[in-house]
Protein backbone atom coordinates (compact mmCIF):
# COMPACT_ATOMS: atom_id res chain seq x y z
CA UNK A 1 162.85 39.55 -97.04
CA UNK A 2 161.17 39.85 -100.17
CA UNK A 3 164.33 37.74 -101.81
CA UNK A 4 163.76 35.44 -99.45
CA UNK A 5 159.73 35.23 -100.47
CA UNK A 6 160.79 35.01 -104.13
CA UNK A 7 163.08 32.01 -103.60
CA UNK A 8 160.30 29.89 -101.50
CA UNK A 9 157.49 30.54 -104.44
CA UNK A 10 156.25 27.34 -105.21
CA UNK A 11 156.58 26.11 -109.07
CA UNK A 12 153.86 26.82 -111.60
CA UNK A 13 151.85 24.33 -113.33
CA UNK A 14 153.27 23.46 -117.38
CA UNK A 15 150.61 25.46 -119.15
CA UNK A 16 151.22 29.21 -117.72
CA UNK A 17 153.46 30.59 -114.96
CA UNK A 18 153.46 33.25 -112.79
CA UNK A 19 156.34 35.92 -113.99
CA UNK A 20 158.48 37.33 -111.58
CA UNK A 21 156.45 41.02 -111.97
CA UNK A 22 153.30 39.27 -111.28
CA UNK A 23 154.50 37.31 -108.23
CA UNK A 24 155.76 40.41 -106.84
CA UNK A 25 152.36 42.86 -107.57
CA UNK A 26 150.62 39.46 -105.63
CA UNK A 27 152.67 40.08 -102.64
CA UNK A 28 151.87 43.53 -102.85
CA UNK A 29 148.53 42.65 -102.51
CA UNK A 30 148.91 39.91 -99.63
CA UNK A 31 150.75 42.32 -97.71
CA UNK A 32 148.74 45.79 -98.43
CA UNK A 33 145.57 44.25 -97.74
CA UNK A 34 146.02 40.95 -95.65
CA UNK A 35 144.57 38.97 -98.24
CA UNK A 36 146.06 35.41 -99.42
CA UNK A 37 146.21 35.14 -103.31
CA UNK A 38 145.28 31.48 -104.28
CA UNK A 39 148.16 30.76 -107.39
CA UNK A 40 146.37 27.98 -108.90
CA UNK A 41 143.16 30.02 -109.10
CA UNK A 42 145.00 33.29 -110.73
CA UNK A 43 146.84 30.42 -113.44
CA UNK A 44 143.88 28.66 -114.56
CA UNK A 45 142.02 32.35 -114.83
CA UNK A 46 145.41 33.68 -116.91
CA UNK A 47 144.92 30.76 -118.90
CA UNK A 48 141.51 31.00 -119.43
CA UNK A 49 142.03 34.98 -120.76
CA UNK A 50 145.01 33.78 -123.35
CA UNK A 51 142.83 31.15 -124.57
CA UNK A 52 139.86 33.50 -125.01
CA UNK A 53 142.07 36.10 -126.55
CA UNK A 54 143.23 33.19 -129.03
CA UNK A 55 139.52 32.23 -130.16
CA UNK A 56 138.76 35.86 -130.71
CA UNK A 57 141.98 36.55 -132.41
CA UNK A 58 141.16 33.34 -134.64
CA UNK A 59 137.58 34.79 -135.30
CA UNK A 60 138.32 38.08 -136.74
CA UNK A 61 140.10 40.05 -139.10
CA UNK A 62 142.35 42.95 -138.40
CA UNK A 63 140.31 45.43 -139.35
CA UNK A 64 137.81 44.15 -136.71
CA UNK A 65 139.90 43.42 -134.15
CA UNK A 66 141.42 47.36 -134.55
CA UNK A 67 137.55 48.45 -134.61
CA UNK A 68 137.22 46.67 -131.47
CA UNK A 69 140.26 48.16 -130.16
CA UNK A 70 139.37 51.66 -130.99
CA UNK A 71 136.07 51.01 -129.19
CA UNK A 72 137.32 49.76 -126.29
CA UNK A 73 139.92 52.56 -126.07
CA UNK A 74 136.80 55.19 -126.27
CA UNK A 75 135.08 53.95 -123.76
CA UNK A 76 137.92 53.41 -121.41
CA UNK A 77 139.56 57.42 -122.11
CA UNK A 78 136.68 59.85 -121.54
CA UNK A 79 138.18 63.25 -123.52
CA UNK A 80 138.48 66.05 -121.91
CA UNK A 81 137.92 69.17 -123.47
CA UNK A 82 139.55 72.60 -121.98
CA UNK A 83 138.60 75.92 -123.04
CA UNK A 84 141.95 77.72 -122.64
CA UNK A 85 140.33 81.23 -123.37
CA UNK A 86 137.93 81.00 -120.65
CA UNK A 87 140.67 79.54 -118.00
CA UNK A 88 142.59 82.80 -119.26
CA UNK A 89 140.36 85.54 -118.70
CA UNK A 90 139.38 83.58 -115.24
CA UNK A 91 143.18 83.63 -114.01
CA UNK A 92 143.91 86.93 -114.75
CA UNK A 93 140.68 88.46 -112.93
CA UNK A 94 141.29 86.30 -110.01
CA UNK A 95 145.40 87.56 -109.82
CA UNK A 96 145.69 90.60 -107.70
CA UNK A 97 147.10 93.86 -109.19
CA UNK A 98 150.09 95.15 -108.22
CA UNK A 99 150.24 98.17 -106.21
């Protein structure tokens, strides 16, 4: 069936096109939640991201553009910190002795 899908997709404008991955995680999303994807819509946005990725790429150096990275990558992985002796000393007094 989904073949079948794949062979009817209709072409994508010139400037950007829909890869095979991203027509199949947009079924995915028709189907799991009964929603219709509009193609030209999600093209001109795609579009829109590469070419703002471009001017900001044109704007800045590398060593900004790694700042920014870094930044982003803080925000978006909150650290989690794990006391190993305390989880310790709580599992053993919680394990039951043996008789």
């Amino acid at each position: 069936m989904i073949r079948r899908i794949i062979r009817k997709r209709r072409p994508a404008p010139t400037l950007a096109g829909i890869s095979l991955e991203e027509e199949l995680a947009l079924i995915r999303v028709e189907l799991m939640y009964g929603l219709r994807v509009n193609r030209e819509a999600y093209l001109r946005r795609k579009v829109d991201e590469r070419n703002e990725l471009a001017t900001r790429m044109r704007d800045k150096n590398a060593a900004e553009m790694l700042a920014d990275l870094r930044g982003s990558l803080e925000r978006a992985v909150h650290p989690t910190v794990v006391d190993l002796h305390s989880r310790r000393q709580s599992r053993t007094s919680q394990d039951p002795e043996p008789a």
